[in-house]
Protein backbone atom coordinates (compact mmCIF):
# COMPACT_ATOMS: atom_id res chain seq x y z
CA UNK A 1 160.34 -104.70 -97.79
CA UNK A 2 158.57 -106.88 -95.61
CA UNK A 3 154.88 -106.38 -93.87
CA UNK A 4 155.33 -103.72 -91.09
CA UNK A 5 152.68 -104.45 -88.06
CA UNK A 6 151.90 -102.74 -84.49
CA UNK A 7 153.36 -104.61 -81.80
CA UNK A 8 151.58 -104.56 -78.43
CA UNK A 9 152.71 -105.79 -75.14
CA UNK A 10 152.17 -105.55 -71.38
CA UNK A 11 154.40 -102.37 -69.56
CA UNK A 12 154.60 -104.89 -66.29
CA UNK A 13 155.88 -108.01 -67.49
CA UNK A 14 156.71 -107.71 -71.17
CA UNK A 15 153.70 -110.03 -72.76
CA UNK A 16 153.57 -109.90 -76.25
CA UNK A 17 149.86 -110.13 -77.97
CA UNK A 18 148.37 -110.28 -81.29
CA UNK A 19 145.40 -107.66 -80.24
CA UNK A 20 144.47 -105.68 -77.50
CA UNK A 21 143.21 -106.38 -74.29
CA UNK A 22 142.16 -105.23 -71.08
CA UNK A 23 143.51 -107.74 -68.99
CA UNK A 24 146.98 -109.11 -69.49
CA UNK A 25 147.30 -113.27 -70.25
CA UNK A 26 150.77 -113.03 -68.35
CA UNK A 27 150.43 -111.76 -65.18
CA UNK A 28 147.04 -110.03 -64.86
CA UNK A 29 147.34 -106.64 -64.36
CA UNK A 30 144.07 -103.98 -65.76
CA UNK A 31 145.03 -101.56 -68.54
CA UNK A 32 148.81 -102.14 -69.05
CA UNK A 33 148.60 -103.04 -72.62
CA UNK A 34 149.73 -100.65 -74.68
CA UNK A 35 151.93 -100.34 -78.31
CA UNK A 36 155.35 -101.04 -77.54
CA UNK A 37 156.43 -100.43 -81.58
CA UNK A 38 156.71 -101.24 -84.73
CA UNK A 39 158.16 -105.05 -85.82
CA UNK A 40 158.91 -105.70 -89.32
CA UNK A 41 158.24 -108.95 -90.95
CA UNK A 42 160.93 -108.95 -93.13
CA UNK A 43 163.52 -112.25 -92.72
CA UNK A 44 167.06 -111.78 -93.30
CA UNK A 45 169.04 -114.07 -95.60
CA UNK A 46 168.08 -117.95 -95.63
CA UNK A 47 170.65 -120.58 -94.52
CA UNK A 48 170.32 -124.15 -94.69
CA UNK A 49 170.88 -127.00 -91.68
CA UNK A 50 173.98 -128.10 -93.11
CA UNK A 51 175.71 -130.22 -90.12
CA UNK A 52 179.30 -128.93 -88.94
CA UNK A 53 180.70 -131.05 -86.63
CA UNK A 54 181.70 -127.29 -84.97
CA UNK A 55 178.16 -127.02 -83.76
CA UNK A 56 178.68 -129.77 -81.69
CA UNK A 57 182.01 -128.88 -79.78
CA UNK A 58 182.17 -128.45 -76.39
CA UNK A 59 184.27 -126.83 -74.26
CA UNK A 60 185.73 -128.77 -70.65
CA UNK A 61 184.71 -126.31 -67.70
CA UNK A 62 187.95 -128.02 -65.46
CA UNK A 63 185.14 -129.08 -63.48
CA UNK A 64 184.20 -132.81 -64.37
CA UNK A 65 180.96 -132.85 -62.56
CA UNK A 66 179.50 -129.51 -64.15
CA UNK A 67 180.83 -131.00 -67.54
CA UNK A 68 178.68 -134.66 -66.53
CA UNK A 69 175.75 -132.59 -65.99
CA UNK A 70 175.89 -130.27 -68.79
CA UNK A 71 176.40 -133.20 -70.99
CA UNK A 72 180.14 -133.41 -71.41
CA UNK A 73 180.81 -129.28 -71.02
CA UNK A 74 179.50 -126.22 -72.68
CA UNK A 75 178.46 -125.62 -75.71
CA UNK A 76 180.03 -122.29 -77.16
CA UNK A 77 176.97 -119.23 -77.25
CA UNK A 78 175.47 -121.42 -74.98
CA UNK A 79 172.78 -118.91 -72.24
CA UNK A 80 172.67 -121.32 -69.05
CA UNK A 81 170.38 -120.50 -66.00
CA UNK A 82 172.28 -121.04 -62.40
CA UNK A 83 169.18 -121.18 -59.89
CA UNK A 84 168.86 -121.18 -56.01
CA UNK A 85 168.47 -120.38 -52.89
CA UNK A 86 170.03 -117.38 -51.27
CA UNK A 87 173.37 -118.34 -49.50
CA UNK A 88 173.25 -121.63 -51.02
CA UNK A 89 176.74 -120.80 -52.67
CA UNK A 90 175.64 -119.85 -56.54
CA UNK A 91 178.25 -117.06 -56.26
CA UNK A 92 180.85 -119.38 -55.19
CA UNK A 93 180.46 -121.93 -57.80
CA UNK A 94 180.40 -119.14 -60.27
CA UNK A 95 183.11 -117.89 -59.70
CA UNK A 96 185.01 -121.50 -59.15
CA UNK A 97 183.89 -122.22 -62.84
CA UNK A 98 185.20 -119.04 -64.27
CA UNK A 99 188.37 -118.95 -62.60
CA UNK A 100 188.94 -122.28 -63.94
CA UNK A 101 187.97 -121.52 -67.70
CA UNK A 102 190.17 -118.65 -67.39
CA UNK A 103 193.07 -121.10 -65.84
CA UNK A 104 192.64 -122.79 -68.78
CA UNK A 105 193.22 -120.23 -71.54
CA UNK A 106 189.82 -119.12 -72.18
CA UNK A 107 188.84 -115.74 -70.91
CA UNK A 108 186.04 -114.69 -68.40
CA UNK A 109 184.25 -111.65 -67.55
CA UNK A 110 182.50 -111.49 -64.13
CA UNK A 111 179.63 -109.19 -63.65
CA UNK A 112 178.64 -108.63 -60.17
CA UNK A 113 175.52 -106.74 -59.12
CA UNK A 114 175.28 -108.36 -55.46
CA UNK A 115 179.21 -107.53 -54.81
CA UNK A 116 181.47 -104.89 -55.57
CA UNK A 117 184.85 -105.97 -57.14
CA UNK A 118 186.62 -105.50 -53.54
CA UNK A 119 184.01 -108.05 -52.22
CA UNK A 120 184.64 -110.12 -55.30
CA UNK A 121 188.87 -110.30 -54.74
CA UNK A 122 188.06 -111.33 -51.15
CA UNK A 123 186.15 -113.79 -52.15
CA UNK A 124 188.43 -115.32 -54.97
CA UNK A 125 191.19 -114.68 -52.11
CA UNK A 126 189.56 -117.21 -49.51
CA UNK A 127 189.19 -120.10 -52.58
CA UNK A 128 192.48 -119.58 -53.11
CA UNK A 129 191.88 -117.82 -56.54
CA UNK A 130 194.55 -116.09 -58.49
CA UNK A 131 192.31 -112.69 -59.20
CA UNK A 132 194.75 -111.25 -61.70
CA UNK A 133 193.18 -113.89 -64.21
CA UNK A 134 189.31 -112.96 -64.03
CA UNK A 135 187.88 -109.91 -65.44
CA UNK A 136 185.97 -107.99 -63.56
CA UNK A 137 182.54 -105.25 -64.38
CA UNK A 138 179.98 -103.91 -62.21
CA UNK A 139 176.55 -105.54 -62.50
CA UNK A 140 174.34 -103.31 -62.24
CA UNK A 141 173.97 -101.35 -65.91
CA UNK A 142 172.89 -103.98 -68.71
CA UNK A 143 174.23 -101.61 -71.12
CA UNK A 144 177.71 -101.37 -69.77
CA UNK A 145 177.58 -105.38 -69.16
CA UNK A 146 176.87 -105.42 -72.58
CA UNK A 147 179.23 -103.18 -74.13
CA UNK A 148 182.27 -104.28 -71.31
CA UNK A 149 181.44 -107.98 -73.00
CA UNK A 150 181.50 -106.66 -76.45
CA UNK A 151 185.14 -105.39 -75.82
CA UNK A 152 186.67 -107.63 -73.94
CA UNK A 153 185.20 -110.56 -76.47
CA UNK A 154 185.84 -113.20 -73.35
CA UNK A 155 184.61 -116.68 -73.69
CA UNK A 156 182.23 -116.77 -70.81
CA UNK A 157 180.24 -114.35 -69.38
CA UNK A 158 179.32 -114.35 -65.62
CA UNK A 159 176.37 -112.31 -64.43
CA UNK A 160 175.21 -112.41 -60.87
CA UNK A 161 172.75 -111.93 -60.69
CA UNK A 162 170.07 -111.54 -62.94
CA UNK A 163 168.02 -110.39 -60.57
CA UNK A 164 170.56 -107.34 -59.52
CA UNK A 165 170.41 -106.14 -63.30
CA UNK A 166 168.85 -103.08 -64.64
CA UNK A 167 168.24 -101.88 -68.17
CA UNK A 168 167.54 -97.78 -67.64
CA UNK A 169 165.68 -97.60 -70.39
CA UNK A 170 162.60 -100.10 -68.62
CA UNK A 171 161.97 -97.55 -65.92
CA UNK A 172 161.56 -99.96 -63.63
CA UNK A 173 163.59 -101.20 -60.37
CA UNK A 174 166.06 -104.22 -60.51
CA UNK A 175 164.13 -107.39 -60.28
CA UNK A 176 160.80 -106.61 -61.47
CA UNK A 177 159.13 -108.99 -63.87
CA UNK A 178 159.93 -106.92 -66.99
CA UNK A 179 163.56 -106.13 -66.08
CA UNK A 180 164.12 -109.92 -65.58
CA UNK A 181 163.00 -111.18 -68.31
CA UNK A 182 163.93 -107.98 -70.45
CA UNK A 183 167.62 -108.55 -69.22
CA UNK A 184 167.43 -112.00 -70.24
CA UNK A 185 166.15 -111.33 -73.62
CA UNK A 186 169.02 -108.57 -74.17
CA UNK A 187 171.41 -111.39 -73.46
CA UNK A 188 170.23 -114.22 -74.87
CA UNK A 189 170.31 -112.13 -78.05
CA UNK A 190 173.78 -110.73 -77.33
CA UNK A 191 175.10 -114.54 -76.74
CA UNK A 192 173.98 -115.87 -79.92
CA UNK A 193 174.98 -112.85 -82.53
CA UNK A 194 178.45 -112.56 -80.85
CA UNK A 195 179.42 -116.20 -79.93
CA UNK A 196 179.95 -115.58 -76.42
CA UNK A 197 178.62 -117.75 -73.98
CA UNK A 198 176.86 -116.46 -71.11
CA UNK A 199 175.75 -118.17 -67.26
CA UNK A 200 173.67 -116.02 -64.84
CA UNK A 201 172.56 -116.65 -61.49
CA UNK A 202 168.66 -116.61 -60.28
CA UNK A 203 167.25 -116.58 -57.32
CA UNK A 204 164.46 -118.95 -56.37
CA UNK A 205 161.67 -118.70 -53.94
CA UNK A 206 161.05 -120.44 -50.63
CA UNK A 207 158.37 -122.21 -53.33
CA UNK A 208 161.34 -123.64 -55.41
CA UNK A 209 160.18 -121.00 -58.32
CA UNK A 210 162.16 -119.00 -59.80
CA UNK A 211 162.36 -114.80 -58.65
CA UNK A 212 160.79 -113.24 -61.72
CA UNK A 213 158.86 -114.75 -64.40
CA UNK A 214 158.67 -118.49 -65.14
CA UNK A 215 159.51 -117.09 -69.34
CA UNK A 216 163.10 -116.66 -67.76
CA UNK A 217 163.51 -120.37 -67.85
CA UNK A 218 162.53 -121.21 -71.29
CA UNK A 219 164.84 -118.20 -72.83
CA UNK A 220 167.49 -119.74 -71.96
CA UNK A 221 169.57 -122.96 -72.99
CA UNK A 222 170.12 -124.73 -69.55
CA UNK A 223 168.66 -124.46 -65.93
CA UNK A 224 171.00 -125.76 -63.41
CA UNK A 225 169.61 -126.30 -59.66
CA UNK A 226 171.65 -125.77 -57.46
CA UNK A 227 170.32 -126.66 -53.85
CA UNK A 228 170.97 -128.75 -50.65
CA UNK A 229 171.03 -128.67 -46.60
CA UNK A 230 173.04 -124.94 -45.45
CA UNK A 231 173.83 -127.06 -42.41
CA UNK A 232 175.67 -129.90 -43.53
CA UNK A 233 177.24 -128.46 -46.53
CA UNK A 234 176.03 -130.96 -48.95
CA UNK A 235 175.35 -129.23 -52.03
CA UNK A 236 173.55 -131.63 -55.68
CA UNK A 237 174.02 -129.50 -59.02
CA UNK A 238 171.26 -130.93 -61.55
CA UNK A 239 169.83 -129.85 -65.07
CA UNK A 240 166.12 -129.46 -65.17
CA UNK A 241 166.17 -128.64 -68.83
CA UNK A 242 169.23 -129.23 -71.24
CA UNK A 243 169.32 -127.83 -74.85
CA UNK A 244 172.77 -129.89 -75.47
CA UNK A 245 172.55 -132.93 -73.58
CA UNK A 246 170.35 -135.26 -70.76
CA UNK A 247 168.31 -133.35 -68.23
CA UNK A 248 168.54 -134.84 -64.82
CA UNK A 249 172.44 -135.23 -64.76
CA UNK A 250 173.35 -134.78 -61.32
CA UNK A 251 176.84 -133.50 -59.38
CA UNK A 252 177.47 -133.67 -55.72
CA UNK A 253 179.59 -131.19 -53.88
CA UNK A 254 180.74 -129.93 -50.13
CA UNK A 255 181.01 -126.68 -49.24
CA UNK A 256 184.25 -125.58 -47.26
CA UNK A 257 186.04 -123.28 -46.04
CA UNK A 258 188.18 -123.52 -49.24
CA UNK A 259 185.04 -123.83 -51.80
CA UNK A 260 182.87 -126.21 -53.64
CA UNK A 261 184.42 -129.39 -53.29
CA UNK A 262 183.37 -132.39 -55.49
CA UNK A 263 182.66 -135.60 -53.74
CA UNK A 264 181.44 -138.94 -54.30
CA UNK A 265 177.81 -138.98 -52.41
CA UNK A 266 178.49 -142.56 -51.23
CA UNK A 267 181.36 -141.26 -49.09
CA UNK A 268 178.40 -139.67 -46.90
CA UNK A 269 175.49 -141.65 -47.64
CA UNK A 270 176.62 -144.96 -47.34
CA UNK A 271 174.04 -147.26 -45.38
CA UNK A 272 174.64 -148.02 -41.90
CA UNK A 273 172.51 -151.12 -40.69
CA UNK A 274 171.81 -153.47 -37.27
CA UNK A 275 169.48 -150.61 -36.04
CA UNK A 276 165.57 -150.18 -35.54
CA UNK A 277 164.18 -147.45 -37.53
CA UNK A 278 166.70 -147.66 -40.39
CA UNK A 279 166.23 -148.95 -43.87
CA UNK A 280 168.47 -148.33 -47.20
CA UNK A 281 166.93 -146.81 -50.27
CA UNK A 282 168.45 -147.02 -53.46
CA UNK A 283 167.28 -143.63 -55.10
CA UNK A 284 168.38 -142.44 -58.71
CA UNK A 285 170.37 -139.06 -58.81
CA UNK A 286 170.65 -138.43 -62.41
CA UNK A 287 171.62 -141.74 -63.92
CA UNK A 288 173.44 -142.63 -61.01
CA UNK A 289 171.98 -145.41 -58.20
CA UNK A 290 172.94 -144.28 -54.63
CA UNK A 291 172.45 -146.27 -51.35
CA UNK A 292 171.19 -143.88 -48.87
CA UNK A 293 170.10 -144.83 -45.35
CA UNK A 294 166.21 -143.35 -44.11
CA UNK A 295 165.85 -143.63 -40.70
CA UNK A 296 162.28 -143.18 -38.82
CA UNK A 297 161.19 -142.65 -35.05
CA UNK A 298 157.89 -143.67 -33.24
CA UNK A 299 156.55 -142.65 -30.44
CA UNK A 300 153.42 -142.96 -28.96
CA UNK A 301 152.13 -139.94 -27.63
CA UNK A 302 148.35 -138.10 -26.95
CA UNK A 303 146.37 -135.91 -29.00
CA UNK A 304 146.59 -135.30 -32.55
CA UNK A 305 149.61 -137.08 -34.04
CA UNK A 306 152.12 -135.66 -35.78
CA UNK A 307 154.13 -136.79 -39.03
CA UNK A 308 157.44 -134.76 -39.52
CA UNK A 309 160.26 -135.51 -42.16
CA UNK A 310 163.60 -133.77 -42.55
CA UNK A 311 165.17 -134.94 -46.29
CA UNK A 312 161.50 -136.41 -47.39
CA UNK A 313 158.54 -135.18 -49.79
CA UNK A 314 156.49 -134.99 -46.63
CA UNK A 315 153.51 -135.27 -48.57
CA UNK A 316 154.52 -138.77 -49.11
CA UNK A 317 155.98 -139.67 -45.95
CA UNK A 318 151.88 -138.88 -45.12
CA UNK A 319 150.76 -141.06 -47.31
CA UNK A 320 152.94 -143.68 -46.62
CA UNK A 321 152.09 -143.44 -42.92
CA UNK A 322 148.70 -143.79 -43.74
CA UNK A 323 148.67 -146.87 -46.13
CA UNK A 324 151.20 -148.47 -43.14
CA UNK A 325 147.91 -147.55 -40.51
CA UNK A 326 145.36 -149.22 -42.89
CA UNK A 327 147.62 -152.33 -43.04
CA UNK A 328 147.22 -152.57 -39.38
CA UNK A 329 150.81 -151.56 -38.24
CA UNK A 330 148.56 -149.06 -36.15
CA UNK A 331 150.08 -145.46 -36.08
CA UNK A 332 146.65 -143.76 -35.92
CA UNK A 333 147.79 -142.58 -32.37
CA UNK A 334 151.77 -142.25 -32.45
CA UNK A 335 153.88 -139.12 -33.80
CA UNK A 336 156.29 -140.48 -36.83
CA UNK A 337 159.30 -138.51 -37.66
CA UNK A 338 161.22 -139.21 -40.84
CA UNK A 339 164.90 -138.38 -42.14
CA UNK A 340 167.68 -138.99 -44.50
CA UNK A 341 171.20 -139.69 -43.25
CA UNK A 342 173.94 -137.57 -44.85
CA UNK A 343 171.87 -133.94 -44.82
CA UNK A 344 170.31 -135.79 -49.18
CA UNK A 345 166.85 -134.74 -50.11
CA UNK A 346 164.96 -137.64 -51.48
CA UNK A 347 161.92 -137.10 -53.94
CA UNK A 348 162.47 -140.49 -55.56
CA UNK A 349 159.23 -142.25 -55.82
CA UNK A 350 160.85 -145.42 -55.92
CA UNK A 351 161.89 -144.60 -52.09
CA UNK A 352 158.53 -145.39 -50.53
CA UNK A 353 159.13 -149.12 -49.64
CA UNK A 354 162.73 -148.14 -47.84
CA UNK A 355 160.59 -145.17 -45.71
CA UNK A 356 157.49 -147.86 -45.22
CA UNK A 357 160.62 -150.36 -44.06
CA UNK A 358 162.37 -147.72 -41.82
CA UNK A 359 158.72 -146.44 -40.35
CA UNK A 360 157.58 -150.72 -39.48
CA UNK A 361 161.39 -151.24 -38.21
CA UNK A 362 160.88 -148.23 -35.43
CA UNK A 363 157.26 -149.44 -34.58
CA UNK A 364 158.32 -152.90 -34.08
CA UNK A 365 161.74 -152.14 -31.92
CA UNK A 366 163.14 -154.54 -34.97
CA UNK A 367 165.93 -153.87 -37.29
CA UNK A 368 165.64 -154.91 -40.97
CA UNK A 369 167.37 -157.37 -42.44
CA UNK A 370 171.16 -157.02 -42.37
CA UNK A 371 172.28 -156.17 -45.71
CA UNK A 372 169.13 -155.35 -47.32
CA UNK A 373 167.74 -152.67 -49.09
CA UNK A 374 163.68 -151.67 -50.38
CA UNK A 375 163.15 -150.16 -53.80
CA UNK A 376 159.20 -149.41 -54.99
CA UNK A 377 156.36 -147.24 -55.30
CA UNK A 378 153.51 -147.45 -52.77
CA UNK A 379 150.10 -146.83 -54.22
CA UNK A 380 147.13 -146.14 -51.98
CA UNK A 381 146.46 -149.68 -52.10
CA UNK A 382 149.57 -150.52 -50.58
CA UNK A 383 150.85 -152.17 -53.99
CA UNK A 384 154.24 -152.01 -54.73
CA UNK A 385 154.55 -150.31 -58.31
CA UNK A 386 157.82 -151.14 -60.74
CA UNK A 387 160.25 -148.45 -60.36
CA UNK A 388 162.87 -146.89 -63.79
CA UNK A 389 166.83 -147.59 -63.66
CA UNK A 390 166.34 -150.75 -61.80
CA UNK A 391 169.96 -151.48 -63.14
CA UNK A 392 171.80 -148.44 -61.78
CA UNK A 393 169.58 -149.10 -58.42
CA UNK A 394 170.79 -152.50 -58.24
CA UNK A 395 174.40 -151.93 -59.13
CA UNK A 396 174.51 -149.28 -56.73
CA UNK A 397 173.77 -152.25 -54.10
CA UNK A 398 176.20 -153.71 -55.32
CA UNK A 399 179.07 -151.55 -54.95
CA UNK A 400 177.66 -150.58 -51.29
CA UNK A 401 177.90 -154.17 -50.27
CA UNK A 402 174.27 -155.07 -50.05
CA UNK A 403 173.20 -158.67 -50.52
CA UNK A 404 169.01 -158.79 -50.14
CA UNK A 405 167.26 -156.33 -51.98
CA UNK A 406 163.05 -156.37 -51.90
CA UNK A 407 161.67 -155.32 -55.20
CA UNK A 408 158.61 -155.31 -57.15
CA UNK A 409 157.31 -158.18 -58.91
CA UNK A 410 158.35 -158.19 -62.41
CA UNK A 411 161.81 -157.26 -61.77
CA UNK A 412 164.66 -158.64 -63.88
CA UNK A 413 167.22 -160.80 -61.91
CA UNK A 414 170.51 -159.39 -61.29
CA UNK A 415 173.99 -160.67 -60.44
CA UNK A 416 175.57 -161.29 -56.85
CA UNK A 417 171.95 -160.33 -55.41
CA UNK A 418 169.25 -161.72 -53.68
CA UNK A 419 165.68 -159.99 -55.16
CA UNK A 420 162.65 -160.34 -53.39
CA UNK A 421 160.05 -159.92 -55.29
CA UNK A 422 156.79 -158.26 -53.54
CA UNK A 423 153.33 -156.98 -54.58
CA UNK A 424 151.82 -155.67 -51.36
CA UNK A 425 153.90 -153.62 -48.67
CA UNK A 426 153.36 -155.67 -45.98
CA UNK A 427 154.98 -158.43 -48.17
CA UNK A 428 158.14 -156.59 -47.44
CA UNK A 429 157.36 -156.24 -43.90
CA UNK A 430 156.82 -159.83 -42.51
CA UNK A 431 159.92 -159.46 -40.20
CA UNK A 432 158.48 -156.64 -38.59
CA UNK A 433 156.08 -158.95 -36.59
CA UNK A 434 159.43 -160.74 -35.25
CA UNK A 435 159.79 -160.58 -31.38
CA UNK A 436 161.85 -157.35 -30.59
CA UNK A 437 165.39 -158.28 -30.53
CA UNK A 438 165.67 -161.49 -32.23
CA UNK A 439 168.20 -162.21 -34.35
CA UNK A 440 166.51 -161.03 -38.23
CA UNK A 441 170.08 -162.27 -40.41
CA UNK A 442 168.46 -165.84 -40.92
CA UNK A 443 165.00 -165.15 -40.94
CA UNK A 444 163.25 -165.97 -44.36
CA UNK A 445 161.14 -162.58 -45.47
C-alpha cells in the first residue's frame, strides 16, 4: 500500500497546498485552510503510450464550422468549455449542436439549470428542432446529472450551465468559486473514466473573464468563445485553447429568428470604397484573411477631445490617434470616432495602418485610394512593423477584388497585386495632403 498523507485545501475556492497557511495562494481569504482528507499515493496499474489510431478519431458535429474550429470535430471523452456573454446565444448553439449529433445517430443528454424542460421544447420548437430526439435532465443536482449520464450512456453531454450547478455536498450556493470548479472537476473525471464526452456553458464577465475561477479553464480540454455585437446578430465562435487541434480557429454565424446560421463573413464585411473616412483592413480570423472596411469621423469641436471606437481595441485607436497628431495631421483639438462596418470586432494588430488610413482620409475630406487596402503595426514611432499570415491577408485581397495593398517593408511579393512597401505611417498617407475632392485613382502614393 502506498504512502497515505493529509490533504489540505481552501473551504472557499478548493486550493490544494502542501502545508498550512493562513492566507490562501488562490483567492485570499484568512483562516479557510483546513484538512479536507486523506489522499493515498498509491498508482494504479501502469500502461504504456502505445499509439491507436482510435485515440485520434473524431467525431463530425453536422456543424462544419464548429468541426473547423475544434480541429476537424470532437474528440470522444473530450470536456470542452462554451464561454460568453449572457444572451449572446450559448444556449442556442448548444442545443443546435446536440440536436444535430443526435440527428445523426449519436445520442445527447441536455442538462439545463437556467431552463426547465418546458422552456427547453419551446426553444427546440422555434429552431425547428424535432424534441423527441434530445434527452432531457434538470440541471441543477450534479449528482443526478451524473448518475442520469451514467444511465443513459449518451455520447455527448450538455450542461448549461456550469454556473447553475450545485453539488449538495459543498454547502455552498450555485456559482461560488468552489462549486464551479468542484463541478468541473466531478466532470472532467466522469468524462474520462466513462468515455462520454461532455460541453458546458460559462458565463463571462463584462471583463471578458470567466464567472468563477480562472482553474475552470485549464480543467478542461477546449475553451470556445463565443461572442459578437447583440445588435447586429453577428456572432465569431473561436478556440482560445485546443487540446486536439489549432487554437485560434475561427467560425462566423447570424443569429435569426430560426437559429445560428453559418455564414461566410465576407458576405457582410466586404469593403465598400470612393468615400472619406473609409479604409479596408485585412485582419486574420483564425487562419482565415478577411477584408473588412474601418471607417473614421472628424470633427473639430472645443474642449477636451474625445476618441470613441465601436468594433476597435480603443486603447489602440488612442494610440494611433496620437502617433497621427505627432506626425502633424493635427487632431490635438478634434473628437475622432472609430468603427468597423458589418457589427466585427477587430483586435488585429496588423489593423493599425487601415484605422491610421481611415482616421487621415476623414481629416483630409479625401478618400483613399480606390481599391486599396493597409496592413501593419504602428509603433510609437510611427514605424510600420511586419505583420504574421501575410499570405492569407493578401489572398483575402484578392478574392475581395482589391488591387493596391500598402505593406511593410520586407514583405514578400504576391500575385495579381500591387504592394507598397512603407516604413513610416505617413509613407502610407501621402494622398491625404491631396486637395479635397480630386480624383486619388491615378495618383502615385
Amino acid at each position: 500500500m502506498g504512502k497515505v498523507r493529509t490533504v489540505l485545501s481552501c473551504r472557499e475556492c478548493g486550493q490544494q497546498l502542501a502545508r498550512w497557511a493562513g492566507r490562501c495562494p488562490g483567492c485570499g481569504a484568512w483562516g479557510t485552510i483546513e484538512e479536507g482528507g486523506l489522499r493515498s499515493s498509491s498508482s494504479g496499474p501502469l500502461e504504456t503510450l502505445a499509439h491507436d489510431d482510435a485515440d485520434e478519431r473524431r467525431v463530425s458535429t453536422g456543424l462544419p464550422g464548429i468541426d473547423r474550429v475544434l480541429g476537424g470535430g470532437l474528440v470522444p471523452s473530450t470536456v470542452a468549455l462554451l464561454a460568453g456573454e449572457p444572451g449572446i446565444g450559448k444556449s442556442t448553439l448548444l442545443l443546435q449542436m446536440a440536436a444535430s449529433l443526435s440527428a445523426a445517430g449519436l445520442p445527447c443528454l441536455f442538462a439545463s439549470g437556467e431552463e426547465s424542460r418546458r422552456q427547453v421544447s419551446a426553444r427546440a420548437h422555434r429552431l425547428g428542432i424535432d424534441g423527441s430526439i434530445l434527452s432531457f435532465v434538470s440541471g441543477r443536482e450534479l449528482p443526478a446529472v451524473v448518475e442520469a449520464a451514467r444511465s443513459a450512456r449518451p455520447f455527448l453531454l450538455a450542461v448549461d450551465s456550469i454556473q447553475a450547478l450545485r453539488d449538495p455536498s459543498a454547502g455552498q450556493v450555485p456559482g461560488g468559486p468552489w462549486q464551479v470548479r468542484g463541478c468541473a472537476d466531478a466532470l472532467v473525471g466522469f468524462a474520462k473514466a466513462e468515455g462520454i464526452s461532455v460541453l458546458v456553458t460559462g458565463h463571462v464577465t463584462k471583463d471578458g473573464d470567466l464567472a468563477g475561477p480562472r482553474a475552470l479553464e485549464h480543467a478542461v480540454d477546449v475553451v470556445l468563445a463565443f461572442d459578437g455585437d447583440p445588435r447586429s446578430g453577428l456572432r465569431m465562435l473561436s478556440a482560445g485553447k485546443n487540446r486536439f487541434g489549432a487554437e485560434g480557429e475561427v467560425a462566423w454565424f447570424e443569429m435569426t429568428g430560426a437559429g445560428l446560421r453559418e455564414i461566410d463573413p465576407g458576405e457582410l464585411l466586404l469593403p465598400g470604397g470612393g468615400e472619406p473616412g473609409a479604409a479596408t483592413a485585412l485582419p486574420l480570423a483564425g487562419r482565415r484573411g478577411l477584408a473588412v472596411e474601418v471607417q473614421a469621423l472628424v470633427a473639430r469641436g472645443e474642449g477636451t477631445a474625445r476618441r470613441q471606437a465601436s468594433g476597435l481595441d480603443l486603447r489602440r485607436f488612442q494610440l494611433v490617434g496620437a502617433v497621427l497628431d505627432s506626425a502633424g495631421l493635427g487632431l490635438g483639438r478634434s473628437d475622432v470616432f472609430g468603427a468597423v462596418a458589418g457589427g466585427a470586432r477587430l483586435d488585429d494588430p496588423a489593423c493599425d495602418l487601415a484605422v491610421a488610413a481611415a482616421v487621415a482620409s476623414a481629416a483630409a475630406g479625401v478618400p483613399a485610394p480606390s481599391a486599396s487596402a493597409f496592413v501593419g503595426e504602428i509603433g510609437l514611432t510611427g514605424v510600420v512593423r511586419p505583420a504574421p499570415g501575410m499570405a492569407a491577408r493578401l489572398s483575402a485581397a484578392r478574392a475581395a477584388g482589391l488591387r493596391t495593398v500598402f505593406v511593410p517593408e520586407g514583405t514578400e511579393p504576391a500575385n495579381a497585386l500591387r504592394l507598397v512597401p512603407v516604413r513610416h505611417v505617413m509613407q502610407a498617407l501621402t494622398w491625404a495632403a491631396a486637395r479635397p475632392g480630386a480624383r486619388t485613382d491615378d495618383r502615385p502614393p
